[in-house]
PDB file of N, CA and C in Angstrom:
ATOM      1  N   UNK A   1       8.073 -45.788  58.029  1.00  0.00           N
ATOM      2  CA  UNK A   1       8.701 -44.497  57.824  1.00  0.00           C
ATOM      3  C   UNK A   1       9.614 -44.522  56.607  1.00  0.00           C
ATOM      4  N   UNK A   2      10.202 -45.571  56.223  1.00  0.00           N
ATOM      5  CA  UNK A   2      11.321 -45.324  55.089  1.00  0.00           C
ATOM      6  C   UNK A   2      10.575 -45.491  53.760  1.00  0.00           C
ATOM      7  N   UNK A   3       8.780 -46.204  53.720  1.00  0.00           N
ATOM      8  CA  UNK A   3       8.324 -46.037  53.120  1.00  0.00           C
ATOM      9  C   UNK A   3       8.016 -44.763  52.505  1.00  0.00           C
ATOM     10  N   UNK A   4       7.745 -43.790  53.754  1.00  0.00           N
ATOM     11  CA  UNK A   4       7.460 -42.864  52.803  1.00  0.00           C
ATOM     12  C   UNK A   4       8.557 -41.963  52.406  1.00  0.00           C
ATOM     13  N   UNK A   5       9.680 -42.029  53.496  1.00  0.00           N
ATOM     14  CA  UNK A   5      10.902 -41.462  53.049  1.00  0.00           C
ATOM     15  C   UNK A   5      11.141 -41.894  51.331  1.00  0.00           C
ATOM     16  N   UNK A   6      11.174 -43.045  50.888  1.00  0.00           N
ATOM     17  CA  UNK A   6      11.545 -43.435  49.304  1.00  0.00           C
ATOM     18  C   UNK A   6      10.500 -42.539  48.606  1.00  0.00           C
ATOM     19  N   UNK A   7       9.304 -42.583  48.739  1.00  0.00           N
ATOM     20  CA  UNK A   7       8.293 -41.628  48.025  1.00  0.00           C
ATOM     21  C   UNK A   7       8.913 -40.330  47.705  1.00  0.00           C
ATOM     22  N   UNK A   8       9.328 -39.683  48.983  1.00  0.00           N
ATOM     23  CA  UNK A   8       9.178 -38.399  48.912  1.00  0.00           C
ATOM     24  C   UNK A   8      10.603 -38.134  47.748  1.00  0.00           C
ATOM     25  N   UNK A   9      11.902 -39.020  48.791  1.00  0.00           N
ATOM     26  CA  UNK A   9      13.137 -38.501  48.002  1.00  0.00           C
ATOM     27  C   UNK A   9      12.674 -39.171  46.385  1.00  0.00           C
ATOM     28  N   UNK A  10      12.005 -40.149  45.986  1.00  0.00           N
ATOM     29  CA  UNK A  10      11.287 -40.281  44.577  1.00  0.00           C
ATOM     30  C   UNK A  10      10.755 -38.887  43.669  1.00  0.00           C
ATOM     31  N   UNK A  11      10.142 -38.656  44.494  1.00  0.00           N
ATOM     32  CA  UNK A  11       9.540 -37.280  43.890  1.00  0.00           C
ATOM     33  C   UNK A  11      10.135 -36.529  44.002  1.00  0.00           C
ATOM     34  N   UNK A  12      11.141 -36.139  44.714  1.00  0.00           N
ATOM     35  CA  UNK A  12      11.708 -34.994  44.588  1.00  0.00           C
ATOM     36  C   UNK A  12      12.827 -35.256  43.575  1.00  0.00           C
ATOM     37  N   UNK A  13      13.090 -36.724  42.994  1.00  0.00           N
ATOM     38  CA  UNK A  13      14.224 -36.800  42.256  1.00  0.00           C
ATOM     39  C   UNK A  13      13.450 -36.885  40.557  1.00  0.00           C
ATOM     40  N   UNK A  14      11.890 -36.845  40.606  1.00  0.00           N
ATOM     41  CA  UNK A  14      11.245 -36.625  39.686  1.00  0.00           C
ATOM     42  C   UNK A  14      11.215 -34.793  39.147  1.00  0.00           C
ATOM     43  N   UNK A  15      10.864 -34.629  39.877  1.00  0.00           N
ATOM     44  CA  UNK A  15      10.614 -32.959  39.832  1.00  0.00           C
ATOM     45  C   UNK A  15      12.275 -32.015  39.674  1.00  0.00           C
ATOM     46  N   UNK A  16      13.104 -32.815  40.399  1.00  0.00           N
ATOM     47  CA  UNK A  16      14.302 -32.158  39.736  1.00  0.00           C
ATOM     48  C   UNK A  16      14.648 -32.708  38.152  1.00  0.00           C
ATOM     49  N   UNK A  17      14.529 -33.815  37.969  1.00  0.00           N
ATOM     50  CA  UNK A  17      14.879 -33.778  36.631  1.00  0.00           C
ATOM     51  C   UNK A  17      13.622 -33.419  35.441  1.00  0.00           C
ATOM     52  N   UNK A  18      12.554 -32.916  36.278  1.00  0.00           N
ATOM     53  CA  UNK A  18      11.441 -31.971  35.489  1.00  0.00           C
ATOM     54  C   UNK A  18      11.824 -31.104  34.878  1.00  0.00           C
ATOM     55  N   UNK A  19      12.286 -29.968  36.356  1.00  0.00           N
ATOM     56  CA  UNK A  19      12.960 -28.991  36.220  1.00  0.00           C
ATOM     57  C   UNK A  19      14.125 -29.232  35.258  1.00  0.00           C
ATOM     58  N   UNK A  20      15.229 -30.054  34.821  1.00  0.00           N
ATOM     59  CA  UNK A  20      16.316 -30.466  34.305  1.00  0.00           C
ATOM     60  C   UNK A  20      15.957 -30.186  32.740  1.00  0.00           C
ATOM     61  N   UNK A  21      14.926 -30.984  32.874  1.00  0.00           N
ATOM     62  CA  UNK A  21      14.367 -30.896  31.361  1.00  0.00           C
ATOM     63  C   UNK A  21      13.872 -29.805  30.293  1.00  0.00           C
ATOM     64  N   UNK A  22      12.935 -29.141  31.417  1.00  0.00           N
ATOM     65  CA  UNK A  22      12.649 -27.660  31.079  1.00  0.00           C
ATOM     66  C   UNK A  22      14.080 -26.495  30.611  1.00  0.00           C
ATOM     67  N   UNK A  23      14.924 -26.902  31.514  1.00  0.00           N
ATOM     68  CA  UNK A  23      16.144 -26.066  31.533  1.00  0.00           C
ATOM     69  C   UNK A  23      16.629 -26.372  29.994  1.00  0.00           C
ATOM     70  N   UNK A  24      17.152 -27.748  29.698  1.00  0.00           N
ATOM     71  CA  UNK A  24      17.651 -28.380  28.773  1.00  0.00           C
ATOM     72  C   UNK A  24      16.832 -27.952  27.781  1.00  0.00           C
ATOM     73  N   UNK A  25      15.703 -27.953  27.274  1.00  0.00           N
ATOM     74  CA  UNK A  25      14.240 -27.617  26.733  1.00  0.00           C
ATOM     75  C   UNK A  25      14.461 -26.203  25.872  1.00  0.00           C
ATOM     76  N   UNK A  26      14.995 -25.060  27.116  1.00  0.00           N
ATOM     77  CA  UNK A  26      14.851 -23.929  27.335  1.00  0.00           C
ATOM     78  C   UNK A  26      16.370 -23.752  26.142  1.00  0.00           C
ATOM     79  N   UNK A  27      17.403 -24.592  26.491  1.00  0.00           N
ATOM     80  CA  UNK A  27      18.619 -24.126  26.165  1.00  0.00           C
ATOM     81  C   UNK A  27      17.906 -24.594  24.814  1.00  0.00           C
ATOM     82  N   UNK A  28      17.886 -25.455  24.748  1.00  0.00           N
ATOM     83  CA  UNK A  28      17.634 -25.827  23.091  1.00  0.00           C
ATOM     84  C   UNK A  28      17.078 -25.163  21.791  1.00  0.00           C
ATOM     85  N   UNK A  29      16.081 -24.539  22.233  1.00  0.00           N
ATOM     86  CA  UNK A  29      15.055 -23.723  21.918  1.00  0.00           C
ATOM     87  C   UNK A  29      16.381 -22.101  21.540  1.00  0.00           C
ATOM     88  N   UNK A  30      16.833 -21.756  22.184  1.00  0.00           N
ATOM     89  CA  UNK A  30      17.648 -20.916  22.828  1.00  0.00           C
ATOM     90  C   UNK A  30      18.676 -21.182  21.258  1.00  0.00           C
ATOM     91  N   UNK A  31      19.059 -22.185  21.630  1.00  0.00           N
ATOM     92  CA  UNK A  31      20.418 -22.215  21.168  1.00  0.00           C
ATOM     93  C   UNK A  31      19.931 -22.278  19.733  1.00  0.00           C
ATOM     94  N   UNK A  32      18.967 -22.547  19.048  1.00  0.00           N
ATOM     95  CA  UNK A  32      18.170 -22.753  17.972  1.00  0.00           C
ATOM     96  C   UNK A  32      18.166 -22.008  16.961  1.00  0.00           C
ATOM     97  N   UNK A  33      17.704 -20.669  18.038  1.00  0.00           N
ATOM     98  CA  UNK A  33      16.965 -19.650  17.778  1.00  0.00           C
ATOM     99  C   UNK A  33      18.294 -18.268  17.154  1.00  0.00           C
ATOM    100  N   UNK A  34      19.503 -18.992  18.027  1.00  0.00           N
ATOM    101  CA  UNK A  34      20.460 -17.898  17.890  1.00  0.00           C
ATOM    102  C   UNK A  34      22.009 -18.401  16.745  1.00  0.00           C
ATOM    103  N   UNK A  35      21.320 -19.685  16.955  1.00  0.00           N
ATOM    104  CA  UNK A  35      22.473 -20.430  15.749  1.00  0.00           C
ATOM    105  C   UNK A  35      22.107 -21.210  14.468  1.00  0.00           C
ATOM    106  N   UNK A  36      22.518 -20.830  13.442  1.00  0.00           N
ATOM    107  CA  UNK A  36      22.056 -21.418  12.006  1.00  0.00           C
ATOM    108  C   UNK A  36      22.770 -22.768  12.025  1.00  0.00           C
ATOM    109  N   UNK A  37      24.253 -22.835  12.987  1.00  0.00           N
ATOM    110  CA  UNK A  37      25.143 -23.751  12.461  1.00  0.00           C
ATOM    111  C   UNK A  37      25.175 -24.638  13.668  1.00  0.00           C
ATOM    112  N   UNK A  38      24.510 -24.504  14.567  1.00  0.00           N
ATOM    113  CA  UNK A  38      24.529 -25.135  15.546  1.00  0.00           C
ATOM    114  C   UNK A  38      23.735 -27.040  15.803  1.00  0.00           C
ATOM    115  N   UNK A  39      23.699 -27.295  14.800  1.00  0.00           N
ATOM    116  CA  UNK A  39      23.361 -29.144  14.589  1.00  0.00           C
ATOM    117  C   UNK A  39      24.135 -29.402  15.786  1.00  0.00           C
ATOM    118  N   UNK A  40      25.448 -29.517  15.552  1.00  0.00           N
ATOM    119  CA  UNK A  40      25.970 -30.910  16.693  1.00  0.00           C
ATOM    120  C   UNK A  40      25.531 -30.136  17.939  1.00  0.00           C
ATOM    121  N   UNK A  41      25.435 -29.260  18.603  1.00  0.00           N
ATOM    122  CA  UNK A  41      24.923 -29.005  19.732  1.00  0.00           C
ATOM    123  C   UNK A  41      23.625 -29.461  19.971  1.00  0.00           C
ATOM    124  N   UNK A  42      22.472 -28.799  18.830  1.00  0.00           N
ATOM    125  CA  UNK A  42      21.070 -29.139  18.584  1.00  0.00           C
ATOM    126  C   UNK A  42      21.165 -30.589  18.977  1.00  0.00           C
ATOM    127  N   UNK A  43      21.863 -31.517  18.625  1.00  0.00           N
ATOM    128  CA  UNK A  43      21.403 -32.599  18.839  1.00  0.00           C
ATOM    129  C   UNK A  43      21.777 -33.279  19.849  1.00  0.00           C
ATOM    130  N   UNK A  44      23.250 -32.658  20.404  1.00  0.00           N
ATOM    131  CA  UNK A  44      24.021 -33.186  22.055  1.00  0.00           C
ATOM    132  C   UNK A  44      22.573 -32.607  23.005  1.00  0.00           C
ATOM    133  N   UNK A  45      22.011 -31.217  22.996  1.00  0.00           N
ATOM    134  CA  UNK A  45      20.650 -30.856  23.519  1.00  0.00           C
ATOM    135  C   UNK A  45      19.489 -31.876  23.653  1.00  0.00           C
ATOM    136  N   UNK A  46      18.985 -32.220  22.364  1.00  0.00           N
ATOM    137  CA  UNK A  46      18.290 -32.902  21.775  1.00  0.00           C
ATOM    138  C   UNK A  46      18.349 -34.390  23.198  1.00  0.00           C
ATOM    139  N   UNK A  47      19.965 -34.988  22.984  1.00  0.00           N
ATOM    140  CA  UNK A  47      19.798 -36.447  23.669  1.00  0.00           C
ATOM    141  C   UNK A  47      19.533 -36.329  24.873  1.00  0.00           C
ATOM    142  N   UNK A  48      20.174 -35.286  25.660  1.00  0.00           N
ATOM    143  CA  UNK A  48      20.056 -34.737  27.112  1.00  0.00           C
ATOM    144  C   UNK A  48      18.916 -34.941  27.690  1.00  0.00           C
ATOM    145  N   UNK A  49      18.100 -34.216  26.696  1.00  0.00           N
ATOM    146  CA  UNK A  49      16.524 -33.817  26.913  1.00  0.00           C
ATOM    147  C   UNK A  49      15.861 -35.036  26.837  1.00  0.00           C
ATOM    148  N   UNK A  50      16.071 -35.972  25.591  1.00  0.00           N
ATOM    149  CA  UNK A  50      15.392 -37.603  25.607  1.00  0.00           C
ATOM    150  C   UNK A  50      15.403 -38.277  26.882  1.00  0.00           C
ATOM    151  N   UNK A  51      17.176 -38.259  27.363  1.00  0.00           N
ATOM    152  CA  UNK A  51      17.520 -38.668  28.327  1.00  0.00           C
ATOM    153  C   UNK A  51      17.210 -38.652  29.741  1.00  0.00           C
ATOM    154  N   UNK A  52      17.171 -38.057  30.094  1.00  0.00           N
ATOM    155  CA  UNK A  52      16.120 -36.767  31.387  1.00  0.00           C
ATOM    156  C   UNK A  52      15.130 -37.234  31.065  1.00  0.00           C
ATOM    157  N   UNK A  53      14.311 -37.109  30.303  1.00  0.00           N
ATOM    158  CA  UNK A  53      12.840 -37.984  30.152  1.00  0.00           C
ATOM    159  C   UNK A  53      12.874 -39.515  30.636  1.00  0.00           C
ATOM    160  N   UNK A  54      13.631 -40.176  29.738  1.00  0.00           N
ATOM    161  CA  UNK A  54      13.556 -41.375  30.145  1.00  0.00           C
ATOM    162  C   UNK A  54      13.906 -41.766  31.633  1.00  0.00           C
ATOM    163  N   UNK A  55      15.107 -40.903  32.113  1.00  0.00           N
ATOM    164  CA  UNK A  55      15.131 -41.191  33.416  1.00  0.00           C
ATOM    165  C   UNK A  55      14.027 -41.248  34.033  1.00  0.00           C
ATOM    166  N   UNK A  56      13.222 -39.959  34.188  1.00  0.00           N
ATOM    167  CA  UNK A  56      12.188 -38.951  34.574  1.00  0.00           C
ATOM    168  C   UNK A  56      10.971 -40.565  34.557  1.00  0.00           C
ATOM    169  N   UNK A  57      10.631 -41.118  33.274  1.00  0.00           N
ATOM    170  CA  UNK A  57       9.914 -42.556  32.809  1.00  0.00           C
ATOM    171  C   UNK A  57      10.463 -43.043  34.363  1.00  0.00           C
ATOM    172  N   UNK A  58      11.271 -43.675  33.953  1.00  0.00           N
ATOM    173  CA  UNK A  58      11.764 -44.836  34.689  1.00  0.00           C
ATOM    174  C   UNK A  58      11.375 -44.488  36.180  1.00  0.00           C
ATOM    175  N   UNK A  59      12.208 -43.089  37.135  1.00  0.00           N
ATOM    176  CA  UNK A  59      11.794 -43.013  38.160  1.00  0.00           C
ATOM    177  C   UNK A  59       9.812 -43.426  38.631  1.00  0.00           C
ATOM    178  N   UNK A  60       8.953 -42.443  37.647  1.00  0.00           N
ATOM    179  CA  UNK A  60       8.048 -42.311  37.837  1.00  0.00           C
ATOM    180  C   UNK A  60       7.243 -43.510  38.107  1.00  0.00           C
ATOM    181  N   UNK A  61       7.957 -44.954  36.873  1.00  0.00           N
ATOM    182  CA  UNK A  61       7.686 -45.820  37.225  1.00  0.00           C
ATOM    183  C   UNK A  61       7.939 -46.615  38.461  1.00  0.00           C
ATOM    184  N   UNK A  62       8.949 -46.428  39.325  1.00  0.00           N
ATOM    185  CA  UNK A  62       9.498 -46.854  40.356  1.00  0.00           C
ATOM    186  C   UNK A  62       8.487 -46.578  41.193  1.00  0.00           C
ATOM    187  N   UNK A  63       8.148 -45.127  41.384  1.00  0.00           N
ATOM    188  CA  UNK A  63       7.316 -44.701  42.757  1.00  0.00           C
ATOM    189  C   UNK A  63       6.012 -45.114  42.260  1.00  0.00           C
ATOM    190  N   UNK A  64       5.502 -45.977  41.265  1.00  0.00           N
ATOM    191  CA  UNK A  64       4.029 -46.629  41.049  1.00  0.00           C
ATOM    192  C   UNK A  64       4.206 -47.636  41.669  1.00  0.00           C
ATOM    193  N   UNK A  65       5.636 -48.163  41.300  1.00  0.00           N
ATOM    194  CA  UNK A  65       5.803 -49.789  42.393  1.00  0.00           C
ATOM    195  C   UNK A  65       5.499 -49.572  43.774  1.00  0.00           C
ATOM    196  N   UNK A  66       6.495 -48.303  44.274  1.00  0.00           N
ATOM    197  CA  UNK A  66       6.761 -48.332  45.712  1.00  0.00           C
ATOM    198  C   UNK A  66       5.319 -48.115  46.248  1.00  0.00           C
ATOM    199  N   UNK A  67       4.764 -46.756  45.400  1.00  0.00           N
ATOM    200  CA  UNK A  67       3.258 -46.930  46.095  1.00  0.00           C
ATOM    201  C   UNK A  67       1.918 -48.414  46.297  1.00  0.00           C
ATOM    202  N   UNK A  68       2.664 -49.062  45.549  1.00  0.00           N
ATOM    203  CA  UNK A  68       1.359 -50.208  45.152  1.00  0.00           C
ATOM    204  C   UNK A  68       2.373 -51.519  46.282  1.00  0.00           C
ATOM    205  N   UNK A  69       3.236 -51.203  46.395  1.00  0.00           N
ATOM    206  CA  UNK A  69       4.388 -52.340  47.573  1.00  0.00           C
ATOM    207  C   UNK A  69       3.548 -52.303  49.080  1.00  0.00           C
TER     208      UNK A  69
END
């Protein structure tokens, strides 16, 4: 049972920082679009978004372990 309990709360901690990303994604795009002078934000956006990914990596890789454990 806690096997699949880790799966699930896995995925669901995948798909929120999906969602995270898109959001972050969204602002960026956003903030882009409405500011000429906006670099240091563009790029505080920018790491967020890397960041969230890589998490997003890393989890995804986790639940390949847990599934193959």
């Amino acid at each position: 049972m806690a096997y699949t309990e880790e799966i699930s709360e896995l995925r669901h901690s995948v798909v929120e920082i999906e969602s995270q990303i898109e959001k972050a994604e969204t602002d960026l795009a956003q903030s882009r679009d409405s500011q000429a002078d906006g670099t240091k934000h563009d790029d505080e956006m920018t790491s967020l978004v890397d960041g969230l990914k890589a998490k997003r990596e890393e989890l995804a890789h986790h639940l390949d372990k847990v599934r193959g454990a």
